[in-house]
Structures are given as structure tokens and as C-alpha cells.
N, C-alpha and C. Protein backbone atom coordinates (compact mmCIF):
# COMPACT_ATOMS: atom_id res chain seq x y z
N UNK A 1 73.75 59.49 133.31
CA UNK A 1 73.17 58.78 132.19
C UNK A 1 73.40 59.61 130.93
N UNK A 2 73.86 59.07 130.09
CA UNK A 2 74.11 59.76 128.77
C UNK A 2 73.19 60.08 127.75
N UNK A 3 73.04 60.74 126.47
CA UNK A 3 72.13 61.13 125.67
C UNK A 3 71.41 59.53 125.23
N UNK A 4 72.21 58.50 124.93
CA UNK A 4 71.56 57.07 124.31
C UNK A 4 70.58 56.24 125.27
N UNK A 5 71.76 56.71 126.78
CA UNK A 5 70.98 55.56 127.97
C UNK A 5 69.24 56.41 127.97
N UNK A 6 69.29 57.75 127.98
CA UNK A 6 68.34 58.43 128.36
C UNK A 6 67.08 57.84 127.31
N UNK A 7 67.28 58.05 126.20
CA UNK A 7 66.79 57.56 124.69
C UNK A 7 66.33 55.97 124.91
N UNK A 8 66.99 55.16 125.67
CA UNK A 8 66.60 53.98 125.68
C UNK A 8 65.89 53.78 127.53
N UNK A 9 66.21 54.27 128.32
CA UNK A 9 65.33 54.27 129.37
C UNK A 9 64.25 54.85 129.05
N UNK A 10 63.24 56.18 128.41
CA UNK A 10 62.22 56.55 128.26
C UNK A 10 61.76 55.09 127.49
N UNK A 11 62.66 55.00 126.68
CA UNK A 11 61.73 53.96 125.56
C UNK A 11 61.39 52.73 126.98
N UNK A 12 62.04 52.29 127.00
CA UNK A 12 61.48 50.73 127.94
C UNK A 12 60.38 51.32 129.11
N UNK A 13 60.39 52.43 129.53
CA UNK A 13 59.52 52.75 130.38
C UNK A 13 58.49 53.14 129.99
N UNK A 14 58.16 53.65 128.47
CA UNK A 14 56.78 53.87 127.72
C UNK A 14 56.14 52.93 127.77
N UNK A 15 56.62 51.17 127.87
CA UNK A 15 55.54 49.99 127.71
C UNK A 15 55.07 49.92 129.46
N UNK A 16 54.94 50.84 130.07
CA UNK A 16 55.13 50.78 131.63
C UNK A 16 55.13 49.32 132.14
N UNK A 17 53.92 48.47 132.82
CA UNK A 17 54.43 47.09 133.80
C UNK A 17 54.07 46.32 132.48
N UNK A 18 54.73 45.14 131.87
CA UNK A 18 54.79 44.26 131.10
C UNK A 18 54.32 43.25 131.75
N UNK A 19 54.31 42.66 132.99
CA UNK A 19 54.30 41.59 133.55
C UNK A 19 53.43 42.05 134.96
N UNK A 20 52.79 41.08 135.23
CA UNK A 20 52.32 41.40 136.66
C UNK A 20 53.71 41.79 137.96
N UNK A 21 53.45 43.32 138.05
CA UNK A 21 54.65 43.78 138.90
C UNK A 21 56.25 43.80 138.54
N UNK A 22 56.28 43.76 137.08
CA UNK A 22 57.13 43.74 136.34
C UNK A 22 57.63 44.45 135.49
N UNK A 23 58.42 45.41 135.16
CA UNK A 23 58.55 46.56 133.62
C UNK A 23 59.78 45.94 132.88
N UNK A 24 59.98 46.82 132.15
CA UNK A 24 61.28 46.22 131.41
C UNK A 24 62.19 47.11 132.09
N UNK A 25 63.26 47.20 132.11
CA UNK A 25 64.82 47.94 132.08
C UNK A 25 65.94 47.38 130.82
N UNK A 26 66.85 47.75 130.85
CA UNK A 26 67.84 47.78 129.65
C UNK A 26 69.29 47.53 130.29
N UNK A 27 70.02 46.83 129.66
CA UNK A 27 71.28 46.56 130.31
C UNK A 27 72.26 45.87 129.11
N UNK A 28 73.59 45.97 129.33
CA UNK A 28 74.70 45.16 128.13
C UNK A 28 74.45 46.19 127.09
N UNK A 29 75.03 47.20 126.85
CA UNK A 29 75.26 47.86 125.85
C UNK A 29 76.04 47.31 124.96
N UNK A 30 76.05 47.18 123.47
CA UNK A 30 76.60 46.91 122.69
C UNK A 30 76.52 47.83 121.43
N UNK A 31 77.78 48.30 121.44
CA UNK A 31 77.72 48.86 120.08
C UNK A 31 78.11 48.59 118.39
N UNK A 32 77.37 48.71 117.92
CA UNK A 32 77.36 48.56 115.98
C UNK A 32 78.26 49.72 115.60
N UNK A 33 78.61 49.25 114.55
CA UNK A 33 78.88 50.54 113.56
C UNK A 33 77.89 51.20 113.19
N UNK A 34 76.24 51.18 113.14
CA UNK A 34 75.44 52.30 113.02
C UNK A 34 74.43 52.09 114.39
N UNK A 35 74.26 51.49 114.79
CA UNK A 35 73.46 51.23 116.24
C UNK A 35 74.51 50.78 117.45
N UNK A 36 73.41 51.43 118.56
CA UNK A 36 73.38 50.60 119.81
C UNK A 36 72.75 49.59 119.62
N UNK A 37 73.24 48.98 120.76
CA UNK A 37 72.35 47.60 121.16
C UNK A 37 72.25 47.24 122.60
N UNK A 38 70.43 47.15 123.07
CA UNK A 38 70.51 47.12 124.77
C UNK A 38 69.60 45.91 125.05
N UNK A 39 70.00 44.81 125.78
CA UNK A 39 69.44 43.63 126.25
C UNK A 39 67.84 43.99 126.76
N UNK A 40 66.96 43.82 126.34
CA UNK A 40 65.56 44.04 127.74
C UNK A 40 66.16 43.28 128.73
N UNK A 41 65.58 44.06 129.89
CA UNK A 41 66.01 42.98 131.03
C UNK A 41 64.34 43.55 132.09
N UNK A 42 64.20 42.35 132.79
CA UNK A 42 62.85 42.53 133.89
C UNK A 42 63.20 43.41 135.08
N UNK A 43 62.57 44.03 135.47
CA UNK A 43 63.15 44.89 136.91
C UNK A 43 61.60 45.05 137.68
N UNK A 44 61.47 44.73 138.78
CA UNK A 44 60.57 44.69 139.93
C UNK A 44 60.07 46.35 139.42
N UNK A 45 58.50 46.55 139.49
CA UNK A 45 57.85 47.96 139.98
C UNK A 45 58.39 48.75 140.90
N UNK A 46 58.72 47.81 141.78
CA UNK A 46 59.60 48.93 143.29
C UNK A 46 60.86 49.22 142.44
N UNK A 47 61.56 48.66 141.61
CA UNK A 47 62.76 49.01 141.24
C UNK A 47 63.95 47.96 141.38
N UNK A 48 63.80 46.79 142.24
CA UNK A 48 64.31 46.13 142.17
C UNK A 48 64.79 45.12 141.28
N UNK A 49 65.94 44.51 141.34
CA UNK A 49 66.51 43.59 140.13
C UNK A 49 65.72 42.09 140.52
N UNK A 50 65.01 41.74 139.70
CA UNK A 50 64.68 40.13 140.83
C UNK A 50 66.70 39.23 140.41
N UNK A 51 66.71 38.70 141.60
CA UNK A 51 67.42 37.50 141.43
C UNK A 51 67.51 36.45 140.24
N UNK A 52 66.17 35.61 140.69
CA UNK A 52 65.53 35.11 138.92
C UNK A 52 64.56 35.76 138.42
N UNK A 53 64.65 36.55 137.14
CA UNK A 53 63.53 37.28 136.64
C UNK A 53 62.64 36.45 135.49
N UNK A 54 61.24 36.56 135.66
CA UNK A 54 60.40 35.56 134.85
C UNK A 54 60.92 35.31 133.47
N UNK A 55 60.04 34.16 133.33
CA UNK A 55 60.60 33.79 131.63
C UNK A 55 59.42 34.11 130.92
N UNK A 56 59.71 34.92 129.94
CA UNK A 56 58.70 35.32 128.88
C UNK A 56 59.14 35.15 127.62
N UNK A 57 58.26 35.27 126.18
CA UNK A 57 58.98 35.34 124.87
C UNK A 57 58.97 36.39 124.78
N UNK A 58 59.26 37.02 123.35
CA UNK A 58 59.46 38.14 122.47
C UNK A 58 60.66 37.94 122.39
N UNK A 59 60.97 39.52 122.15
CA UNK A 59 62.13 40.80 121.72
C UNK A 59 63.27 39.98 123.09
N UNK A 60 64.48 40.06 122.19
CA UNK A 60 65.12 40.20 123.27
C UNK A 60 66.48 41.43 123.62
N UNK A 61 66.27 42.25 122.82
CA UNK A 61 66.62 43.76 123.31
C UNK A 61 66.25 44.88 121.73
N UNK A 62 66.82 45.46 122.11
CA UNK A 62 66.42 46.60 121.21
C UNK A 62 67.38 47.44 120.46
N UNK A 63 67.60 48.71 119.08
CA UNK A 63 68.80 49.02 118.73
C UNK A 63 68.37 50.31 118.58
N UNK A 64 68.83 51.32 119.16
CA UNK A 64 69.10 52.59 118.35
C UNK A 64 69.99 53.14 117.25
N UNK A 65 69.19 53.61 116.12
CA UNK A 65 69.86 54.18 115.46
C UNK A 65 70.94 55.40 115.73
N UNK A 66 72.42 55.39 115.54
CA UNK A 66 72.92 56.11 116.08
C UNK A 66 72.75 57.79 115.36
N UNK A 67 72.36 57.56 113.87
CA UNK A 67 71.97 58.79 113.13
C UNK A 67 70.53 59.14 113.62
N UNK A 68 69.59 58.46 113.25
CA UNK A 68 68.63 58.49 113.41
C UNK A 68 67.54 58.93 114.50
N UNK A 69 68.03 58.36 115.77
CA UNK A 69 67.99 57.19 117.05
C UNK A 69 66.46 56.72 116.82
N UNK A 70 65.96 56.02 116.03
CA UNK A 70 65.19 55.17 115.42
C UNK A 70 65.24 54.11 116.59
N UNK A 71 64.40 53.38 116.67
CA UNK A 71 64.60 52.20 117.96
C UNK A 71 63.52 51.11 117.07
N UNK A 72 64.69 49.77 117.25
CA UNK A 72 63.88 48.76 116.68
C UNK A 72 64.01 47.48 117.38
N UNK A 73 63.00 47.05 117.62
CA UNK A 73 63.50 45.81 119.02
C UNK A 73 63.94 44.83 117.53
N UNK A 74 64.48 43.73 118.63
CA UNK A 74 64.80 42.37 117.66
C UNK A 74 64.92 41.46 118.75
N UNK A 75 64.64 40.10 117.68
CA UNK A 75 64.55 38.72 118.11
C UNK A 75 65.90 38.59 117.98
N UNK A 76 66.13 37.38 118.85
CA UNK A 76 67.03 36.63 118.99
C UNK A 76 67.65 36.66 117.56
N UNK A 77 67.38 36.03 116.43
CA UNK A 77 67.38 35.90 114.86
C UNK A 77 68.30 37.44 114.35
N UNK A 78 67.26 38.15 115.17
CA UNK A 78 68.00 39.43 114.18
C UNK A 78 68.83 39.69 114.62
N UNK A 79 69.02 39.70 116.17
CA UNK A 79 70.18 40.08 116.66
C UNK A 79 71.77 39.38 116.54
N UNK A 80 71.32 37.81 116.05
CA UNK A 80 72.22 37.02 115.16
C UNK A 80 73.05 37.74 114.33
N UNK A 81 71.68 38.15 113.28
CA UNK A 81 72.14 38.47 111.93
C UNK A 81 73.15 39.89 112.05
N UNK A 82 72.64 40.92 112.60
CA UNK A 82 73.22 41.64 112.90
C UNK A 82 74.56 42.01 113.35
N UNK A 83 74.79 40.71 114.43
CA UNK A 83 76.37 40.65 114.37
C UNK A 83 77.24 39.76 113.70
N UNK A 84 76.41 39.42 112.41
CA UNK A 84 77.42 38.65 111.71
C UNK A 84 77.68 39.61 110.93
N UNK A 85 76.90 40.79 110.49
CA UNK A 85 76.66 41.97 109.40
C UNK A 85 77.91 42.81 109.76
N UNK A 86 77.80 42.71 111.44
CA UNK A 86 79.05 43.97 111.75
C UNK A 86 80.17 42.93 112.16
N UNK A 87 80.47 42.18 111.57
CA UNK A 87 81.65 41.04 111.93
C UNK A 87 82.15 41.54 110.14
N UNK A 88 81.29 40.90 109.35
CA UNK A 88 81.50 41.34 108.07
C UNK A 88 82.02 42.53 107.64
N UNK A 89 81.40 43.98 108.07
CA UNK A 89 81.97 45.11 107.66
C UNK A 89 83.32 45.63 108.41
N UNK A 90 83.24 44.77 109.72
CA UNK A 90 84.53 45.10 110.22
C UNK A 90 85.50 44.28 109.58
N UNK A 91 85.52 43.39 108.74
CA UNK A 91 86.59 42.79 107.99
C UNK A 91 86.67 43.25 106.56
N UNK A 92 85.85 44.18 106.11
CA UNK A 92 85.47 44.93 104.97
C UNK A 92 86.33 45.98 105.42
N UNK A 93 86.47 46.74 106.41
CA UNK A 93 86.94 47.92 106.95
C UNK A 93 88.75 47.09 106.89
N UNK A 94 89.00 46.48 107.64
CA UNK A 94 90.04 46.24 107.57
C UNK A 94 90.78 46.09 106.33
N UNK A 95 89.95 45.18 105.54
CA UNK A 95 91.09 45.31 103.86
C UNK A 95 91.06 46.93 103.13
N UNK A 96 89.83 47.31 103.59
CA UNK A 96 89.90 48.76 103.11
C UNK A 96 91.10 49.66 103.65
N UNK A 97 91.28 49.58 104.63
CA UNK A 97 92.22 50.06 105.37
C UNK A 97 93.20 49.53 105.41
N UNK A 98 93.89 48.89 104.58
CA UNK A 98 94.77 47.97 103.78
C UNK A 98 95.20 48.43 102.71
N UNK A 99 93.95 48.66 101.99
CA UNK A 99 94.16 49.47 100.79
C UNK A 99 94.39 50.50 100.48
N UNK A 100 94.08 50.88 101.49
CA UNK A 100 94.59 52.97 101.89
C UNK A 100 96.09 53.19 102.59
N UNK A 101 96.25 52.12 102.98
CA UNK A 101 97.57 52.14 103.52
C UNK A 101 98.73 51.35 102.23
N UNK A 102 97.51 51.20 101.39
CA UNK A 102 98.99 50.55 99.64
C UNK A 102 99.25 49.46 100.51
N UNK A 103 98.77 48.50 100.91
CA UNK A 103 99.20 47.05 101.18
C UNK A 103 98.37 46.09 100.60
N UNK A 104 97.52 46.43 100.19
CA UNK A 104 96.43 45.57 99.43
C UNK A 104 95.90 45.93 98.02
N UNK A 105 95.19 45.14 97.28
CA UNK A 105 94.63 45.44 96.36
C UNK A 105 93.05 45.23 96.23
N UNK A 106 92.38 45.93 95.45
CA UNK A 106 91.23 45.88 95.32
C UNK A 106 90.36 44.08 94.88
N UNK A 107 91.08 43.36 94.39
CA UNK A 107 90.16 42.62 93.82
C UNK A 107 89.13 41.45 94.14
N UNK A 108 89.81 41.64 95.85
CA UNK A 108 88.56 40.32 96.86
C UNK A 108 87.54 41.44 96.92
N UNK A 109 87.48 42.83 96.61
CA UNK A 109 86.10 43.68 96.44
C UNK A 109 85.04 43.68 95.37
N UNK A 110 86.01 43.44 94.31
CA UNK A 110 85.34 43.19 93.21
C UNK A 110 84.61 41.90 93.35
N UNK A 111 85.33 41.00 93.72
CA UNK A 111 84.70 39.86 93.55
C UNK A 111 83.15 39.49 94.87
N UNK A 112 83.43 39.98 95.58
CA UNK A 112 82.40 40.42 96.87
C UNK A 112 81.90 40.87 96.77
N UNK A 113 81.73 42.31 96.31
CA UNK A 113 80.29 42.74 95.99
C UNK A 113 80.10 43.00 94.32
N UNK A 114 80.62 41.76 93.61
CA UNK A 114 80.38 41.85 92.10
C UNK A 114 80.46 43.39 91.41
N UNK A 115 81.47 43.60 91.81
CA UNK A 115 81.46 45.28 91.24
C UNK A 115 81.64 44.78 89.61
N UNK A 116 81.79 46.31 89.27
CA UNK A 116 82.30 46.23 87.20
C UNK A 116 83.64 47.10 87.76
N UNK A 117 84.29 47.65 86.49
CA UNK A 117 85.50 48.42 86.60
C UNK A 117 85.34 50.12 87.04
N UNK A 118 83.94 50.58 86.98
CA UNK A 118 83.22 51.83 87.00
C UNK A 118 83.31 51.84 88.29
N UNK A 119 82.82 51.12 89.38
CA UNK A 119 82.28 51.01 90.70
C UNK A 119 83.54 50.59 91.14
N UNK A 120 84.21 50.04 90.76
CA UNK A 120 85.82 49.71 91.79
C UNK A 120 86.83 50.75 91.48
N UNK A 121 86.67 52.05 90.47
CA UNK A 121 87.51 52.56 90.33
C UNK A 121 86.76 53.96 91.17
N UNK A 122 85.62 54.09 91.37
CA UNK A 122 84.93 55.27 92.42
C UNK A 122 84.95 54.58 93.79
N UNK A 123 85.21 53.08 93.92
CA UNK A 123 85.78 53.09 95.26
C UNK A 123 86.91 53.68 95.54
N UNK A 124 87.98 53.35 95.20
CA UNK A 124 89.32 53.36 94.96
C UNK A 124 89.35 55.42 95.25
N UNK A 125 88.76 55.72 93.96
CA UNK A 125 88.46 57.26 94.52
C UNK A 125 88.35 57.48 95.84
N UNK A 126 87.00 57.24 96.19
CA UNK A 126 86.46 57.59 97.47
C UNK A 126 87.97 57.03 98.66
N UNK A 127 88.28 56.19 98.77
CA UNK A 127 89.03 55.44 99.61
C UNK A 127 90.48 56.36 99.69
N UNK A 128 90.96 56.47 98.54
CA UNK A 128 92.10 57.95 98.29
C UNK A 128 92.00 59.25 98.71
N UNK A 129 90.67 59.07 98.54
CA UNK A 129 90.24 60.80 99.35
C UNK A 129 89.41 61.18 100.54
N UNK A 130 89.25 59.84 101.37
CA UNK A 130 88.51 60.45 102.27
C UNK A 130 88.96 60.27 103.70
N UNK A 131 88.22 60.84 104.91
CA UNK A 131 89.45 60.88 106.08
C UNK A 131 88.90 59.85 106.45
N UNK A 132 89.98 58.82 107.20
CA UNK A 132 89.58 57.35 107.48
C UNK A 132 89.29 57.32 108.91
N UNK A 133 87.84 57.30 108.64
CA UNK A 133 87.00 56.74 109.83
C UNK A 133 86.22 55.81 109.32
N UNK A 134 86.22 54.88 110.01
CA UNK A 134 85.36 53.79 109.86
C UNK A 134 83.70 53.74 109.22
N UNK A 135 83.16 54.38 110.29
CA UNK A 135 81.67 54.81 109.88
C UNK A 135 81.49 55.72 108.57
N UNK A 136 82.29 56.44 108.12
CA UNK A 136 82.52 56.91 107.03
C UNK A 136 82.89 56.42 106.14
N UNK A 137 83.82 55.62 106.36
CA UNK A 137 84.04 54.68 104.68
C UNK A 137 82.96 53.90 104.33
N UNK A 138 82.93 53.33 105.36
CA UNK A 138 81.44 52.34 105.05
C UNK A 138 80.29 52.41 104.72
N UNK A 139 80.01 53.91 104.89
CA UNK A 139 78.83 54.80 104.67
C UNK A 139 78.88 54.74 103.19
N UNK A 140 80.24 55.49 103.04
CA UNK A 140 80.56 56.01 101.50
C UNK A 140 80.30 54.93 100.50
N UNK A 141 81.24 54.01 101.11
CA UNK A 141 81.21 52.84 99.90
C UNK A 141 80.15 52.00 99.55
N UNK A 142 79.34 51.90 100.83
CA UNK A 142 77.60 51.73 100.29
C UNK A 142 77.06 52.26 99.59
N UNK A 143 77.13 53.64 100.05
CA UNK A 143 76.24 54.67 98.74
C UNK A 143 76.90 54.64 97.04
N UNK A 144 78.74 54.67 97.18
CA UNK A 144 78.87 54.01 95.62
C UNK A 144 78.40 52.85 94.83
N UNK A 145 78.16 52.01 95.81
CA UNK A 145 77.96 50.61 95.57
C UNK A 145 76.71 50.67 94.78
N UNK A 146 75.21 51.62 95.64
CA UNK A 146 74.26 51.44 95.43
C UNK A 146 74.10 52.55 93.83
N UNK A 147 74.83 53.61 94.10
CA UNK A 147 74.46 54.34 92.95
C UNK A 147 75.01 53.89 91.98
N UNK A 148 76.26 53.33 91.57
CA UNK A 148 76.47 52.40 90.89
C UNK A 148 75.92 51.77 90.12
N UNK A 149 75.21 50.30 90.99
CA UNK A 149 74.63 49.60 90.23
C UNK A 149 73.07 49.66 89.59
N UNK A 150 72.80 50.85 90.20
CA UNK A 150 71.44 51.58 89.54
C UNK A 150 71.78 51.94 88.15
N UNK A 151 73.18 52.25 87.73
CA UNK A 151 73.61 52.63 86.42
C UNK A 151 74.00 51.52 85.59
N UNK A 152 74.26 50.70 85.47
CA UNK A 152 75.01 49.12 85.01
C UNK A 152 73.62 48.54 84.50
């Protein structure tokens, strides 16, 4: 079991039996560009998987922060939103990485996150000078974005 699984098994086992003879367990890892993501799933007290496991509401899994490891359950809803967020930045990443490779130009950025000429030319910086990893550009270009428009 690895440092995350460990991080997310204590967590589901802190709410100990949820259900009459019932706890949670965790399963379907999915990863974000800044989180995990682990399904709740029901698992028998003895340890067993039931076959059909009860139907309950709530949460339907949970995310660790991968900086952080912050843990935040989510609904169905968020967990939506969430992968439309990292559908989005992974197509953000791609023109960026477009643009670092001189095949693209900046101006579906401008127009996307309403930059001015100040904030698209400290992207453009940042993007020229930094080593291309994903989680890092995206990091970066948030934080220009935000310090940015605190100044404008």
C-alpha cells in the first residue's frame, strides 16, 4: 500500500461501522492534476466485499490533496465539476504546450481568461522559462493570472 492508499484507508476507517455491520473502504483511484480521487465503497465488518452492497445517500468518494493531502469528500455534483475542471486544464496544458513548442499563439488565452497585455506577456515569460511539467505550469499560470488581476 502506498503513502496515498495509506492516507485514504486510515481516513475511511476513522468513521468506523457506517451501516449496521458495514464500514466504508475505498476503491477506483483516480487521479487530478492536484488530487486523488477514491470511490467510497461498503465492505462487510468481517472484511468482506458484499456482492450487492446497501444503498445509502451522501458522499460518493473522496479527494486528497496531493500538496496538501487535505481530504474532502464530494457529491456526485462535485465530482462532476471536477472533471470537467481537469478536462479543461488539460486542454489549457495542451495549447500551452503548443506555445512552448512555437506552434501556437497566445490569443485563445487572452480571450479565456480575459487577460490585458501585462498578464499575457508574464505568461508568455513564465511559459519561456520554465521546465515543462504540467502541474507546474498550471500552478504558475494561476498564480500570474491571480496576481495580475489584483493589479488592473
Amino acid at each position: 500500500m502506498n503513502e496515498i492508499e495509506k492516507i485514504a484507508d486510515n481516513y475511511v476507517n476513522s468513521f468506523g461501522e457506517v451501516l449496521p455491520s458495514f464500514k466504508y473502504g475505498f476503491a477506483n483511484l483516480k487521479e487530478f492534476t492536484s488530487k486523488y480521487y477514491f470511490d467510497f465503497v461498503f465492505i462487510q465488518t468481517n472484511g468482506e466485499i458484499p456482492e450487492e452492497p446497501p444503498v445509502a445517500g451522501g458522499y460518493c468518494g473522496f479527494t486528497i490533496n496531493k500538496k496538501t493531502f487535505e481530504i474532502e469528500n464530494l457529491s456526485f455534483g462535485e465530482l462532476g465539476i471536477l472533471t470537467i475542471k481537469e478536462r479543461e486544464l488539460n486542454e489549457v496544458y495542451e495549447k500551452i504546450k503548443k506555445i512552448k513548442d512555437n506552434n501556437s499563439s497566445l490569443h485563445w488565452l487572452k480571450s479565456k481568461y480575459e487577460l490585458n497585455s501585462k498578464q499575457l506577456l508574464e505568461v508568455k515569460k513564465t511559459i519561456d522559462s520554465t521546465e515543462f511539467k504540467k502541474e507546474t505550469v498550471l500552478e504558475q499560470i494561476n498564480q500570474i493570472i491571480k496576481a495580475t488581476s489584483k493589479n488592473t
